[in-house]
C-alpha atoms as a PDB file:
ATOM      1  CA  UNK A   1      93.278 171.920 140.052  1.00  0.00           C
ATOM      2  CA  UNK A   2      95.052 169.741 142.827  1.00  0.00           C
ATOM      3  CA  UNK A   3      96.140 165.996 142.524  1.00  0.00           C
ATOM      4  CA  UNK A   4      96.343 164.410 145.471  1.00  0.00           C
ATOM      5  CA  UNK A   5      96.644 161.002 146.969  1.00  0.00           C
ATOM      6  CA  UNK A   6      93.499 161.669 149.075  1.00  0.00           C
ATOM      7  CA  UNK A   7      95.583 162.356 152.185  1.00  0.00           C
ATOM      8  CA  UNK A   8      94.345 164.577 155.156  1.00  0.00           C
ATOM      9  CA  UNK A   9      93.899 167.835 154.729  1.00  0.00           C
ATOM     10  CA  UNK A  10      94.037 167.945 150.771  1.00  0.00           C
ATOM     11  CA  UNK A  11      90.377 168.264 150.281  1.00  0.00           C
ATOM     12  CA  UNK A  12      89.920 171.183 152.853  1.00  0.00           C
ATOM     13  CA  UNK A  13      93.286 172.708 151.117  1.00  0.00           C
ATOM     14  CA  UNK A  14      91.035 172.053 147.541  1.00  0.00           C
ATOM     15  CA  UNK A  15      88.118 173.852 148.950  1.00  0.00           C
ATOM     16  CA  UNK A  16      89.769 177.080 150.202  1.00  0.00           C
ATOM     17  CA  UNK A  17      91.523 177.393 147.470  1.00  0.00           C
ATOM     18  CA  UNK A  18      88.375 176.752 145.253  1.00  0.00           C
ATOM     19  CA  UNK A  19      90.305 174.129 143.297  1.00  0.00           C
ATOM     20  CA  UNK A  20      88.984 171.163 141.453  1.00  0.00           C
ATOM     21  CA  UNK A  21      90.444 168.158 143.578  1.00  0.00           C
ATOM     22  CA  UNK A  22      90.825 165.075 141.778  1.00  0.00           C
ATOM     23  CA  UNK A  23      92.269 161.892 144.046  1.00  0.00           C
ATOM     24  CA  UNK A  24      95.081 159.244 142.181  1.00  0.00           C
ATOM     25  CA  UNK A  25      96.258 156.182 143.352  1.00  0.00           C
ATOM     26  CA  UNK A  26      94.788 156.339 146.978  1.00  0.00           C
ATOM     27  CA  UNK A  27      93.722 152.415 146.686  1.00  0.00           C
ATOM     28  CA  UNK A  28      95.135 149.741 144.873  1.00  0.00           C
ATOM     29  CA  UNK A  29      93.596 149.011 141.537  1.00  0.00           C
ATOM     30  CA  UNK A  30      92.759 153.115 141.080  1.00  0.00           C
ATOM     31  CA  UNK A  31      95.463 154.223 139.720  1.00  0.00           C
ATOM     32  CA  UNK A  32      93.392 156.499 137.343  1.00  0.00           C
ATOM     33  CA  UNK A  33      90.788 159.249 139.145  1.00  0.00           C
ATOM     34  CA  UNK A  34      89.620 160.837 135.282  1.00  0.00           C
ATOM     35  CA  UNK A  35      91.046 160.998 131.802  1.00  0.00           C
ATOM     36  CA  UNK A  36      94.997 162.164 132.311  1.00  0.00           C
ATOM     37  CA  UNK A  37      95.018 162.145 136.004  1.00  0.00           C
ATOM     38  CA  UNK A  38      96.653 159.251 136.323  1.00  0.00           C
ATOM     39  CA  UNK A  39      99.325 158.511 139.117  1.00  0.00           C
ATOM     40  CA  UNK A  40     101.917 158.027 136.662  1.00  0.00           C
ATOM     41  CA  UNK A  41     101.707 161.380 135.109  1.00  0.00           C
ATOM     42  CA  UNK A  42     101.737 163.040 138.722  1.00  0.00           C
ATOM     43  CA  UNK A  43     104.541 161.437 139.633  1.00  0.00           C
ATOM     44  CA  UNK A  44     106.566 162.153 136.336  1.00  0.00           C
ATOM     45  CA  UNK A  45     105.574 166.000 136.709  1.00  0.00           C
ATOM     46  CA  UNK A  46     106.842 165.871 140.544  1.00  0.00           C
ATOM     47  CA  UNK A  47     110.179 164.671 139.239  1.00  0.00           C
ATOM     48  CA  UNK A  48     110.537 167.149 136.622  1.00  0.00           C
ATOM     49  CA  UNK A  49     109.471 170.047 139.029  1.00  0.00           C
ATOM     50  CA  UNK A  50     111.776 168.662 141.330  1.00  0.00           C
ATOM     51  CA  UNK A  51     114.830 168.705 138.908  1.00  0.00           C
ATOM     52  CA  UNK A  52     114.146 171.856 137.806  1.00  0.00           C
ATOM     53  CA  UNK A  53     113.633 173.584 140.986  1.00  0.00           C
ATOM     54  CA  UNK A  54     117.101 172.099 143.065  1.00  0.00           C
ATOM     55  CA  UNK A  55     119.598 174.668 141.236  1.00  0.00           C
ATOM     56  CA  UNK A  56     117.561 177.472 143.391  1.00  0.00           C
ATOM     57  CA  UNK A  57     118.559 176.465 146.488  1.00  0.00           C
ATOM     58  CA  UNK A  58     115.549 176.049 148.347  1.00  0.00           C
ATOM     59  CA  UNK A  59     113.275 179.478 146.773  1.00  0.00           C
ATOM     60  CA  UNK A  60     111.153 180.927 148.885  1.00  0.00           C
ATOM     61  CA  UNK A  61     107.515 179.533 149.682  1.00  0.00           C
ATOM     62  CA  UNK A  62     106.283 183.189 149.054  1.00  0.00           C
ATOM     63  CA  UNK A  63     107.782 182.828 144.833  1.00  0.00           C
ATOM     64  CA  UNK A  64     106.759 179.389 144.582  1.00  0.00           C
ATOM     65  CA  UNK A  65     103.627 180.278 142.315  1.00  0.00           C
ATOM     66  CA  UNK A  66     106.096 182.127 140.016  1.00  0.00           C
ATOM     67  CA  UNK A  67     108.685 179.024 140.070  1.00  0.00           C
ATOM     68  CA  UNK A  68     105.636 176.752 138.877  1.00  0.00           C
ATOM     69  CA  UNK A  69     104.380 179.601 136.059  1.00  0.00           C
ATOM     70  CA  UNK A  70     107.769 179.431 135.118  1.00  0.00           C
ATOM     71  CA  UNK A  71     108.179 175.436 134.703  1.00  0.00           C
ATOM     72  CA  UNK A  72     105.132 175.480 132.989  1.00  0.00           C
ATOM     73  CA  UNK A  73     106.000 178.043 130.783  1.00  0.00           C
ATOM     74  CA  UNK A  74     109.344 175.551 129.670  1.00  0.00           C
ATOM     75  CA  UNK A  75     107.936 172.407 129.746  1.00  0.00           C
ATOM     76  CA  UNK A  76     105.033 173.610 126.942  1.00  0.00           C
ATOM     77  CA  UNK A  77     102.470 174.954 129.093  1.00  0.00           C
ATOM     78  CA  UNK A  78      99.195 172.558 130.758  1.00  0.00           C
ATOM     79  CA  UNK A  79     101.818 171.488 133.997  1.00  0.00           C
ATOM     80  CA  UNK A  80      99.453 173.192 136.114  1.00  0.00           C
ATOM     81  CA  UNK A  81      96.343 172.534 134.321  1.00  0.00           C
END
Protein backbone atom coordinates (compact mmCIF):
# COMPACT_ATOMS: atom_id res chain seq x y z
CA UNK A 1 0.00 0.00 0.00
CA UNK A 2 1.27 3.71 -0.48
CA UNK A 3 0.13 6.85 1.55
CA UNK A 4 0.52 9.74 -0.11
CA UNK A 5 -0.44 13.35 -0.01
CA UNK A 6 -1.86 13.05 -3.57
CA UNK A 7 1.22 14.73 -5.06
CA UNK A 8 2.40 14.17 -8.75
CA UNK A 9 3.55 11.21 -9.71
CA UNK A 10 2.33 9.07 -6.60
CA UNK A 11 -0.57 7.53 -8.33
CA UNK A 12 1.44 6.43 -11.50
CA UNK A 13 4.26 5.23 -8.81
CA UNK A 14 0.91 3.23 -7.06
CA UNK A 15 0.01 1.72 -10.32
CA UNK A 16 3.38 0.26 -11.42
CA UNK A 17 3.97 -0.95 -8.45
CA UNK A 18 0.38 -2.49 -8.25
CA UNK A 19 -0.10 -0.88 -4.84
CA UNK A 20 -3.28 0.15 -3.19
CA UNK A 21 -2.91 4.09 -3.07
CA UNK A 22 -4.79 5.71 -0.48
CA UNK A 23 -4.47 9.87 -0.43
CA UNK A 24 -4.24 11.79 3.40
CA UNK A 25 -4.45 15.19 4.12
CA UNK A 26 -4.26 16.57 0.46
CA UNK A 27 -7.19 19.27 1.36
CA UNK A 28 -8.05 20.84 4.39
CA UNK A 29 -10.80 19.23 6.36
CA UNK A 30 -9.55 15.47 4.95
CA UNK A 31 -7.33 14.62 7.12
CA UNK A 32 -8.64 10.96 7.10
CA UNK A 33 -8.68 8.98 3.40
CA UNK A 34 -10.15 5.34 5.24
CA UNK A 35 -10.16 3.77 8.66
CA UNK A 36 -6.27 4.20 10.05
CA UNK A 37 -4.98 6.18 7.21
CA UNK A 38 -5.04 9.12 8.79
CA UNK A 39 -2.33 11.94 8.32
CA UNK A 40 -1.38 11.75 11.80
CA UNK A 41 -0.39 8.18 11.81
CA UNK A 42 1.73 8.77 8.50
CA UNK A 43 3.45 11.32 9.84
CA UNK A 44 4.26 9.57 13.27
CA UNK A 45 5.55 6.41 11.21
CA UNK A 46 7.82 8.89 8.97
CA UNK A 47 9.40 10.09 12.19
CA UNK A 48 10.02 6.82 13.62
CA UNK A 49 11.48 5.48 10.25
CA UNK A 50 13.40 8.45 10.17
CA UNK A 51 14.99 7.98 13.70
CA UNK A 52 15.66 4.68 13.17
CA UNK A 53 17.23 4.84 9.88
CA UNK A 54 19.95 8.10 10.64
CA UNK A 55 22.58 5.76 12.60
CA UNK A 56 23.14 4.09 8.92
CA UNK A 57 24.50 6.81 7.39
CA UNK A 58 22.56 7.29 4.44
CA UNK A 59 21.95 3.08 3.31
CA UNK A 60 21.74 2.44 0.06
CA UNK A 61 18.44 2.96 -2.10
CA UNK A 62 19.10 -0.64 -3.46
CA UNK A 63 18.63 -2.17 0.74
CA UNK A 64 15.99 0.17 1.47
CA UNK A 65 13.18 -2.61 1.23
CA UNK A 66 15.26 -4.62 3.77
CA UNK A 67 15.76 -1.39 6.13
CA UNK A 68 11.79 -1.05 6.12
CA UNK A 69 11.25 -5.17 6.70
CA UNK A 70 13.51 -4.59 9.33
CA UNK A 71 11.67 -1.49 11.16
CA UNK A 72 8.69 -3.28 10.80
CA UNK A 73 9.90 -6.26 12.17
CA UNK A 74 10.89 -3.92 15.65
CA UNK A 75 8.22 -1.76 15.83
CA UNK A 76 5.56 -5.01 16.03
CA UNK A 77 4.96 -5.67 12.53
CA UNK A 78 1.75 -3.78 10.22
CA UNK A 79 4.41 -0.48 9.49
CA UNK A 80 4.14 -1.38 6.02
CA UNK A 81 0.73 -2.67 5.91
Amino acid sequence: MLCSDGGDGYKDLAAARDLEHFVVGSRPGTPVAAGCYHIQNVNSLHARYGKFIEPFCQPTTKNLNDYIWWLEARIGGGATG
